[in-house]
PDB file of N, CA and C in Angstrom:
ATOM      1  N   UNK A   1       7.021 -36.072  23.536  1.00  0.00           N
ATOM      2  CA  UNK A   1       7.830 -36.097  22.333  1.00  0.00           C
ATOM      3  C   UNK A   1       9.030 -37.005  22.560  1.00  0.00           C
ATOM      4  N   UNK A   2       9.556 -37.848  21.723  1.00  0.00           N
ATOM      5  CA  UNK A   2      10.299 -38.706  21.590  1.00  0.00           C
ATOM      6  C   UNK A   2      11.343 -38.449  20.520  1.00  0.00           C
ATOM      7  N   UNK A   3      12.974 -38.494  20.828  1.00  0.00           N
ATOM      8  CA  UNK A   3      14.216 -37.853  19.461  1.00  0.00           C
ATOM      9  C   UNK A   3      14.290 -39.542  19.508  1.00  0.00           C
ATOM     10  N   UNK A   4      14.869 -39.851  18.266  1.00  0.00           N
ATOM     11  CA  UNK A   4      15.114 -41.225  18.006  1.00  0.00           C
ATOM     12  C   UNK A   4      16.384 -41.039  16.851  1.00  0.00           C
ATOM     13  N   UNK A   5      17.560 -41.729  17.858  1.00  0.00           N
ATOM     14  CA  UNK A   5      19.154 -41.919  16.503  1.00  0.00           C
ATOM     15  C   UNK A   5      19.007 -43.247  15.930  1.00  0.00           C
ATOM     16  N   UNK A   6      18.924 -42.571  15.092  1.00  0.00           N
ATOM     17  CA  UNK A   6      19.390 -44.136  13.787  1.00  0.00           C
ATOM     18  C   UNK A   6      21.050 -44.009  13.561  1.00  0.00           C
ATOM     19  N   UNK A   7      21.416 -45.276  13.307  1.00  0.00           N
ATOM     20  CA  UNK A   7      22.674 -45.432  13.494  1.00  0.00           C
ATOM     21  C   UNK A   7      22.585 -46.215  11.597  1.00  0.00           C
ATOM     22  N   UNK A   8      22.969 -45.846  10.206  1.00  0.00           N
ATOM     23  CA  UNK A   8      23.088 -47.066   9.347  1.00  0.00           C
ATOM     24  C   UNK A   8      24.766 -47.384   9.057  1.00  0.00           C
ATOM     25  N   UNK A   9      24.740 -48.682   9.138  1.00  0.00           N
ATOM     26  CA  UNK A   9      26.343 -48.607   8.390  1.00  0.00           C
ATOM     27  C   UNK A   9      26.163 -50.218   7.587  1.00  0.00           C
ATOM     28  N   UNK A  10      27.213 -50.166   6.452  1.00  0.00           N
ATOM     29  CA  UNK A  10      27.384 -50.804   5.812  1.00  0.00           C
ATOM     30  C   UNK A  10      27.419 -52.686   6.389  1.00  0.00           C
ATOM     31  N   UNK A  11      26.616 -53.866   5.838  1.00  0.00           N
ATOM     32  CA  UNK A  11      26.649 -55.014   6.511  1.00  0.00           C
ATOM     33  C   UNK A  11      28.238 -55.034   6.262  1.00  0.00           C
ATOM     34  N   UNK A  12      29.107 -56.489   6.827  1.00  0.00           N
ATOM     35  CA  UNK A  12      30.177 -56.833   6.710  1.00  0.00           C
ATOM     36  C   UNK A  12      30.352 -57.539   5.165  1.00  0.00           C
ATOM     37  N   UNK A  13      31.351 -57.602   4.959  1.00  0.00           N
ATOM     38  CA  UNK A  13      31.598 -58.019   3.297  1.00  0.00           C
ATOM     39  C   UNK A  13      31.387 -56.792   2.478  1.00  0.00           C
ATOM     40  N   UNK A  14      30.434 -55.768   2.403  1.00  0.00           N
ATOM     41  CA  UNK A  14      30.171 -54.873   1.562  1.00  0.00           C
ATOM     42  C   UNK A  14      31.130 -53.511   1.247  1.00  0.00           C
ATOM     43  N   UNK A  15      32.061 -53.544   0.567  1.00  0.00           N
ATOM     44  CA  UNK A  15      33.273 -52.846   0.079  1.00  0.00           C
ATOM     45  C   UNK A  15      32.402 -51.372   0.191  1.00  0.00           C
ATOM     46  N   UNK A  16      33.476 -50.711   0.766  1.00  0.00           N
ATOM     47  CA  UNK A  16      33.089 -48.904   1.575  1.00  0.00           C
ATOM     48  C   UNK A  16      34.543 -48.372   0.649  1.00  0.00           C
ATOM     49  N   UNK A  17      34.084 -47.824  -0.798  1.00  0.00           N
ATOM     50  CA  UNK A  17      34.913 -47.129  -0.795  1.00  0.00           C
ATOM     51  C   UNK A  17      35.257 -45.661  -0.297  1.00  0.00           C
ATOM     52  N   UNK A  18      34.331 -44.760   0.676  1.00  0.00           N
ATOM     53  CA  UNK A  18      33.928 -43.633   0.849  1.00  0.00           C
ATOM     54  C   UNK A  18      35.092 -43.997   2.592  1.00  0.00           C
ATOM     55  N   UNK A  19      35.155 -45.237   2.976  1.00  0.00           N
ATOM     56  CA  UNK A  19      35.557 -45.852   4.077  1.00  0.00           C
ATOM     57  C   UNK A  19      36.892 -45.548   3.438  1.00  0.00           C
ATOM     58  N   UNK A  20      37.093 -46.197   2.471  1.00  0.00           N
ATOM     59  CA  UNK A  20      38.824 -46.973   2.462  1.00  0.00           C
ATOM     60  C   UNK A  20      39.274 -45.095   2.100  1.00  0.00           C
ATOM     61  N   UNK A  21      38.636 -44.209   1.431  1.00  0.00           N
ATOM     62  CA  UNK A  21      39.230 -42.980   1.024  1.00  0.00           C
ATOM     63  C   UNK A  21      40.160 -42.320   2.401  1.00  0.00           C
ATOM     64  N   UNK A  22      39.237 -42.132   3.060  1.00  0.00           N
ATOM     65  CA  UNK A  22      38.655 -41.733   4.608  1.00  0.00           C
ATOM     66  C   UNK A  22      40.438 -42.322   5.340  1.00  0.00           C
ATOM     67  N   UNK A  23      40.542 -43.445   4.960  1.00  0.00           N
ATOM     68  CA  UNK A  23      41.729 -44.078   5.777  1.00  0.00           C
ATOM     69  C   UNK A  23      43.011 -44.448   5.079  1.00  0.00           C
ATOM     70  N   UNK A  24      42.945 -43.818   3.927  1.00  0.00           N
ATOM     71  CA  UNK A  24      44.089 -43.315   2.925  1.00  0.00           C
ATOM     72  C   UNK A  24      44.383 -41.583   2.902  1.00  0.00           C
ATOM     73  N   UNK A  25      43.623 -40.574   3.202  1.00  0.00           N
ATOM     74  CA  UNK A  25      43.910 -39.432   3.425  1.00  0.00           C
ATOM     75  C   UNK A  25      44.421 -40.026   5.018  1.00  0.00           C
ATOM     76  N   UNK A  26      43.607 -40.188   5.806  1.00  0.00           N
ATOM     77  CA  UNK A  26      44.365 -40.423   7.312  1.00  0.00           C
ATOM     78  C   UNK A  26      45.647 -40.611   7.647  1.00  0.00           C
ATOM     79  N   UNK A  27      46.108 -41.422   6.688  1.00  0.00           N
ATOM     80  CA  UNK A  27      47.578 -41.791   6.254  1.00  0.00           C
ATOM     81  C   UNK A  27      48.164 -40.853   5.766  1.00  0.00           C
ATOM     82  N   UNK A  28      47.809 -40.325   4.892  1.00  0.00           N
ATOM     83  CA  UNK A  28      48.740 -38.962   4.110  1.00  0.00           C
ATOM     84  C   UNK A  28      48.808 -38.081   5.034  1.00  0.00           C
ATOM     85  N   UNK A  29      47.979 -37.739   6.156  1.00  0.00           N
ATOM     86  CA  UNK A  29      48.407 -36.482   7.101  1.00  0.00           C
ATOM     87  C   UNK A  29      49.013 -37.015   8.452  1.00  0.00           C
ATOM     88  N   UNK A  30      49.270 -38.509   8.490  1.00  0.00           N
ATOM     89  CA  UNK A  30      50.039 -39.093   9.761  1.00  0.00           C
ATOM     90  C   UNK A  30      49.980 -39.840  10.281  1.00  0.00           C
ATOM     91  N   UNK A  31      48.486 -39.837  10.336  1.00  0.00           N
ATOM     92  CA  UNK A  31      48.020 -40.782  11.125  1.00  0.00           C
ATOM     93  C   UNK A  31      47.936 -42.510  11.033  1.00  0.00           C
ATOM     94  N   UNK A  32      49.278 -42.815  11.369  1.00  0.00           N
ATOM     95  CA  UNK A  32      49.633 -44.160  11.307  1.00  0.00           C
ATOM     96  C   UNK A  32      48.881 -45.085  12.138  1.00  0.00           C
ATOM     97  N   UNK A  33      48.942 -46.652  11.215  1.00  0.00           N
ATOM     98  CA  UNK A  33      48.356 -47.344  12.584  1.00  0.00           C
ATOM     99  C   UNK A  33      46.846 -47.532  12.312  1.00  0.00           C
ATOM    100  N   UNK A  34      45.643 -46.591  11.064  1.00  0.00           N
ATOM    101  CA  UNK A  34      44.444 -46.908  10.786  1.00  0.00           C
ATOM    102  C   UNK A  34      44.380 -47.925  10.309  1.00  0.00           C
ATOM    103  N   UNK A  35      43.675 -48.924  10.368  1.00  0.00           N
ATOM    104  CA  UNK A  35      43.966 -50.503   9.829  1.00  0.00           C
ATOM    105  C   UNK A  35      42.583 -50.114   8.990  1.00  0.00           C
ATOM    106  N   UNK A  36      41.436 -49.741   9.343  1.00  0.00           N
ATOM    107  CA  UNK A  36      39.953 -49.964   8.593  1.00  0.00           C
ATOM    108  C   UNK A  36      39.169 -48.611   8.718  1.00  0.00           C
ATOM    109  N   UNK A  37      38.527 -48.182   8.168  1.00  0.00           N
ATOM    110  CA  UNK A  37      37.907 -47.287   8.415  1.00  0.00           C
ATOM    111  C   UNK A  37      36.226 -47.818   7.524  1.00  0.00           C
ATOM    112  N   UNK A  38      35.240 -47.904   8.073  1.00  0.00           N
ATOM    113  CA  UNK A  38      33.913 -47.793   8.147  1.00  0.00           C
ATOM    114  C   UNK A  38      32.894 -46.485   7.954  1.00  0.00           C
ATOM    115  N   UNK A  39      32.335 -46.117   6.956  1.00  0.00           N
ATOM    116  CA  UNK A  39      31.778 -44.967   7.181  1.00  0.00           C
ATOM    117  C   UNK A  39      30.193 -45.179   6.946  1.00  0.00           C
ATOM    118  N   UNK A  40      29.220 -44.709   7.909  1.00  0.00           N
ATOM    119  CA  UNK A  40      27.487 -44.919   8.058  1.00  0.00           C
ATOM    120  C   UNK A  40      27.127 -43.605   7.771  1.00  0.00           C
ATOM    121  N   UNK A  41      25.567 -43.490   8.497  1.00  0.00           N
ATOM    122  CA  UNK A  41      24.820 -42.545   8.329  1.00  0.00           C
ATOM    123  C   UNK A  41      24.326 -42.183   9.613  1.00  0.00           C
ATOM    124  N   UNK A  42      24.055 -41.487  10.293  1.00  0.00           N
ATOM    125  CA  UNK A  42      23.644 -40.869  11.926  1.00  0.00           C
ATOM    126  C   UNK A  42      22.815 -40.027  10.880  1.00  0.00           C
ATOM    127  N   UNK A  43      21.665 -40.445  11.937  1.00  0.00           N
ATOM    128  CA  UNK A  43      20.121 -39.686  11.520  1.00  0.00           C
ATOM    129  C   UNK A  43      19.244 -39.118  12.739  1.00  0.00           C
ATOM    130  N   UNK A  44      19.164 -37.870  13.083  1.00  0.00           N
ATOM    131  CA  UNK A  44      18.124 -37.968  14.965  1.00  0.00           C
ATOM    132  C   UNK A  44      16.643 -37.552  13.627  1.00  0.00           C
ATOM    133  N   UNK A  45      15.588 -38.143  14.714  1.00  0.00           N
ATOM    134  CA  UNK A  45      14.443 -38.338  13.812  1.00  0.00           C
ATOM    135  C   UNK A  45      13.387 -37.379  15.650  1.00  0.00           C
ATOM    136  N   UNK A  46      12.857 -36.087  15.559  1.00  0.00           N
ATOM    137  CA  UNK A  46      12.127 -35.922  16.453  1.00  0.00           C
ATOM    138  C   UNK A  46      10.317 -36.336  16.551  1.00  0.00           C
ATOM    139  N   UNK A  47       9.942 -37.199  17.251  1.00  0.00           N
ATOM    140  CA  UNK A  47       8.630 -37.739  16.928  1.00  0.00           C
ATOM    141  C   UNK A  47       7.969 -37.100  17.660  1.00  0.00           C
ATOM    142  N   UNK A  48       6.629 -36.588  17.340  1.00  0.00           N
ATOM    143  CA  UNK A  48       5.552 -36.260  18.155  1.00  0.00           C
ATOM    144  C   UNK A  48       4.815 -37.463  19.217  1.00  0.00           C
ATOM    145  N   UNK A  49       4.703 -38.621  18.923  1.00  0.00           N
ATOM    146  CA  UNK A  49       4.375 -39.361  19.441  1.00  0.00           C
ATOM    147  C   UNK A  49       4.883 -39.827  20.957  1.00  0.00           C
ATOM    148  N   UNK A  50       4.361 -39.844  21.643  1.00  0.00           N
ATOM    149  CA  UNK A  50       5.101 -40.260  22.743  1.00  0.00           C
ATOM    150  C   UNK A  50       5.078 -41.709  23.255  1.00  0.00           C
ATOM    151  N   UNK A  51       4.471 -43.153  22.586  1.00  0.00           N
ATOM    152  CA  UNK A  51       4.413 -43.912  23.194  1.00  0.00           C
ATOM    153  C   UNK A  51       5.666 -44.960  22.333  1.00  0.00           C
ATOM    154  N   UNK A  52       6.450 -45.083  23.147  1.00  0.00           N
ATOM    155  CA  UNK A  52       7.609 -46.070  22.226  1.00  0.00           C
ATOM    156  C   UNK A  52       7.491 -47.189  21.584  1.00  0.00           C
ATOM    157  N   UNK A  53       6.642 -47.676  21.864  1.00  0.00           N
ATOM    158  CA  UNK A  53       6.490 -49.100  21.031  1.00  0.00           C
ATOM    159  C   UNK A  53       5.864 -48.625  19.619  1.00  0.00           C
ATOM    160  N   UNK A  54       4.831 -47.619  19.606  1.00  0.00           N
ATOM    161  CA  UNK A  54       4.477 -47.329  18.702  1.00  0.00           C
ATOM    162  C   UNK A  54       5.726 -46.643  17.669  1.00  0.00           C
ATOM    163  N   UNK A  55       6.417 -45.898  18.357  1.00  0.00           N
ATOM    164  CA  UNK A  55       7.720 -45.067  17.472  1.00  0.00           C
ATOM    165  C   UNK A  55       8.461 -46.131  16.932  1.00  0.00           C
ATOM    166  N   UNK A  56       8.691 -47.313  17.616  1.00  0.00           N
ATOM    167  CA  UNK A  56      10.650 -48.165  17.583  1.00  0.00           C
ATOM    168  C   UNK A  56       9.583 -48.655  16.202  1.00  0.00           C
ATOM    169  N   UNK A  57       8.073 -49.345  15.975  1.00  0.00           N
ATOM    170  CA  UNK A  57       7.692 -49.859  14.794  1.00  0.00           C
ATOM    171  C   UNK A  57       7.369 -48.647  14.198  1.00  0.00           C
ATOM    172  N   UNK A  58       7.434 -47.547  13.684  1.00  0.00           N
ATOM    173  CA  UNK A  58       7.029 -46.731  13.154  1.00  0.00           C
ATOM    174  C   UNK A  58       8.906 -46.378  12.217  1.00  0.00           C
ATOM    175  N   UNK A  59       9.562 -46.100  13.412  1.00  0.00           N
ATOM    176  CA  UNK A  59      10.962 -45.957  13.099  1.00  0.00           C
ATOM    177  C   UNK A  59      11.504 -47.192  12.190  1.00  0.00           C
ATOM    178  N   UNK A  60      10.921 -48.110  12.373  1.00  0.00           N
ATOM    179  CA  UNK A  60      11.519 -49.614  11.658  1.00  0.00           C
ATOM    180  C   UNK A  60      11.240 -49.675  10.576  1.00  0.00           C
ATOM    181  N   UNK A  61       9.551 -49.086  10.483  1.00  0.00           N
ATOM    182  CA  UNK A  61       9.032 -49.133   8.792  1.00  0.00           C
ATOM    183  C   UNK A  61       9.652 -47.793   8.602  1.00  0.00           C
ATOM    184  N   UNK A  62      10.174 -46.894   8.683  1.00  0.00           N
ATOM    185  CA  UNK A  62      11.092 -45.392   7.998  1.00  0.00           C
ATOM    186  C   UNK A  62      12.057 -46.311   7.509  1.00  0.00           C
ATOM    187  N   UNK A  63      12.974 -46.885   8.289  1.00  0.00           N
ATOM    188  CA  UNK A  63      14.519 -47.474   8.410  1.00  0.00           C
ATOM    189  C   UNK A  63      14.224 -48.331   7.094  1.00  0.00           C
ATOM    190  N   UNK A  64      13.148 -49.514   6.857  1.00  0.00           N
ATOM    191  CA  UNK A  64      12.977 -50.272   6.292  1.00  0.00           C
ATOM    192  C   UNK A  64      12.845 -49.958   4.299  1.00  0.00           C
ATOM    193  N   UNK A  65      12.174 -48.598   4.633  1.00  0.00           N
ATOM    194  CA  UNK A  65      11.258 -48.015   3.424  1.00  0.00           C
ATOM    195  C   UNK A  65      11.752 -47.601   2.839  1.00  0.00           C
ATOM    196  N   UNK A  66      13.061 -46.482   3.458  1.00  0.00           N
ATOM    197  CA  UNK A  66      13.183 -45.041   2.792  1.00  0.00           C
ATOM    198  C   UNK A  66      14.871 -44.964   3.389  1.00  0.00           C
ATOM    199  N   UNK A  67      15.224 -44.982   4.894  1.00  0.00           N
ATOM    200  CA  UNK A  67      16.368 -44.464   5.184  1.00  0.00           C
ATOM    201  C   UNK A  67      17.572 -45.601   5.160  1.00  0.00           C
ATOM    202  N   UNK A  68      17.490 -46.741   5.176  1.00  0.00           N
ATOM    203  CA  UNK A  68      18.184 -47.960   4.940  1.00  0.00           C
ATOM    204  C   UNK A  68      18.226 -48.674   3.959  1.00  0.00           C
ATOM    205  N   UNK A  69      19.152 -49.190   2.543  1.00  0.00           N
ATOM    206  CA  UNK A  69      18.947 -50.114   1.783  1.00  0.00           C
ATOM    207  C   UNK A  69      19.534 -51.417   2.270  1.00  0.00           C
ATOM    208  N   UNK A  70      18.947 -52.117   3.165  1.00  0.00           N
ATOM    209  CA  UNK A  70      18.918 -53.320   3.330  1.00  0.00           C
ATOM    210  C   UNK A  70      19.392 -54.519   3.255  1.00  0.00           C
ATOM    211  N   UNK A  71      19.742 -54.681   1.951  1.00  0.00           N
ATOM    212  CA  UNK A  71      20.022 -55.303   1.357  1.00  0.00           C
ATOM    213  C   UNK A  71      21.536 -55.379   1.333  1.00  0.00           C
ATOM    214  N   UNK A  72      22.335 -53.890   1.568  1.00  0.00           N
ATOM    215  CA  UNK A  72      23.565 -53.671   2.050  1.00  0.00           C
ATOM    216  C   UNK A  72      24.087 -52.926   3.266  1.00  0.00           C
ATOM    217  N   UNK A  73      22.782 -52.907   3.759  1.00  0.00           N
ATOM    218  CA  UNK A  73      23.035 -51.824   4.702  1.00  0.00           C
ATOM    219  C   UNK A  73      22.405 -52.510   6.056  1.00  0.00           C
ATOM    220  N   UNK A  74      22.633 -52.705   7.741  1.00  0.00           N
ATOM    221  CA  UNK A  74      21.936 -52.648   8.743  1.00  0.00           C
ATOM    222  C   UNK A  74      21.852 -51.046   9.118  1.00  0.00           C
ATOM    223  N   UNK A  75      20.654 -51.258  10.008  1.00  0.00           N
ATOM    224  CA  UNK A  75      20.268 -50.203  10.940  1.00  0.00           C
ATOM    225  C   UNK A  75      20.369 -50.554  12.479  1.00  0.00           C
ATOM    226  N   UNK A  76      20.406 -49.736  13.500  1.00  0.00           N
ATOM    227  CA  UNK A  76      19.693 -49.774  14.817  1.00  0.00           C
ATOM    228  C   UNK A  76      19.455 -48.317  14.739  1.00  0.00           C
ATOM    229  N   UNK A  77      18.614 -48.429  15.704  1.00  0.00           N
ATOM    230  CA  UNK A  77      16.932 -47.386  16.261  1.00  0.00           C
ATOM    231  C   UNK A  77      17.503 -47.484  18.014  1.00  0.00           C
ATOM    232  N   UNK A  78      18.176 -46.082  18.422  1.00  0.00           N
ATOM    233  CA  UNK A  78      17.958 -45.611  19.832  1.00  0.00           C
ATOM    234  C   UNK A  78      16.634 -44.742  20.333  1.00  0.00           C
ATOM    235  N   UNK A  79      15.997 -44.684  21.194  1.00  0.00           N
ATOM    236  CA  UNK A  79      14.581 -44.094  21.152  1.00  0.00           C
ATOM    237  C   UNK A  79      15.367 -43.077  22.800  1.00  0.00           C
ATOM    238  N   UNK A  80      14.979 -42.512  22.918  1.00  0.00           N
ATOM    239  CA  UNK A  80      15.411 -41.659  23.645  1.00  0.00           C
ATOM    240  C   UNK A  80      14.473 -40.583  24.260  1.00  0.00           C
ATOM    241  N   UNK A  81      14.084 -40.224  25.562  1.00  0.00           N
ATOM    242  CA  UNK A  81      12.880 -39.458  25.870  1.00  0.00           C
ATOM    243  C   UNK A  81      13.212 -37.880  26.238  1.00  0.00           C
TER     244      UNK A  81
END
């Protein structure tokens, strides 16, 4: 069996307002000094499969299909035993 973290976060250029909220409360309770705040998605995915090459392309078409929009979004795939 194979756990696999997906990591998604927003490409660069693509305005995070869920980000900028995130680092405007930060400010209201003190915390000076946040210049940016970034906010993704952490996903652990447990596979039955045990051979990795087969998972990292199996994980790529998930990432590709269903758990990543692409188009604004990257992914990386940790595979982990």
């Amino acid at each position: 069996m194979l756990k696999a973290r997906v990591h998604i976060t927003l490409k660069p250029g693509v305005l995070d307002p869920q980000g900028k909220a995130v680092q405007h409360s930060l400010s209201a309770l003190g915390f000076d000094g946040v210049e940016q705040v970034r906010q993704g998605k952490y996903i652990e995915i447990d596979l039955a499969d045990g051979d990795r090459t087969l998972a990292q392309e199996r994980l790529d078409a998930m990432c590709r299909q269903l758990l990543a929009n692409t188009v604004i979004e990257n992914y990386a795939i940790d595979i982990l035993e």
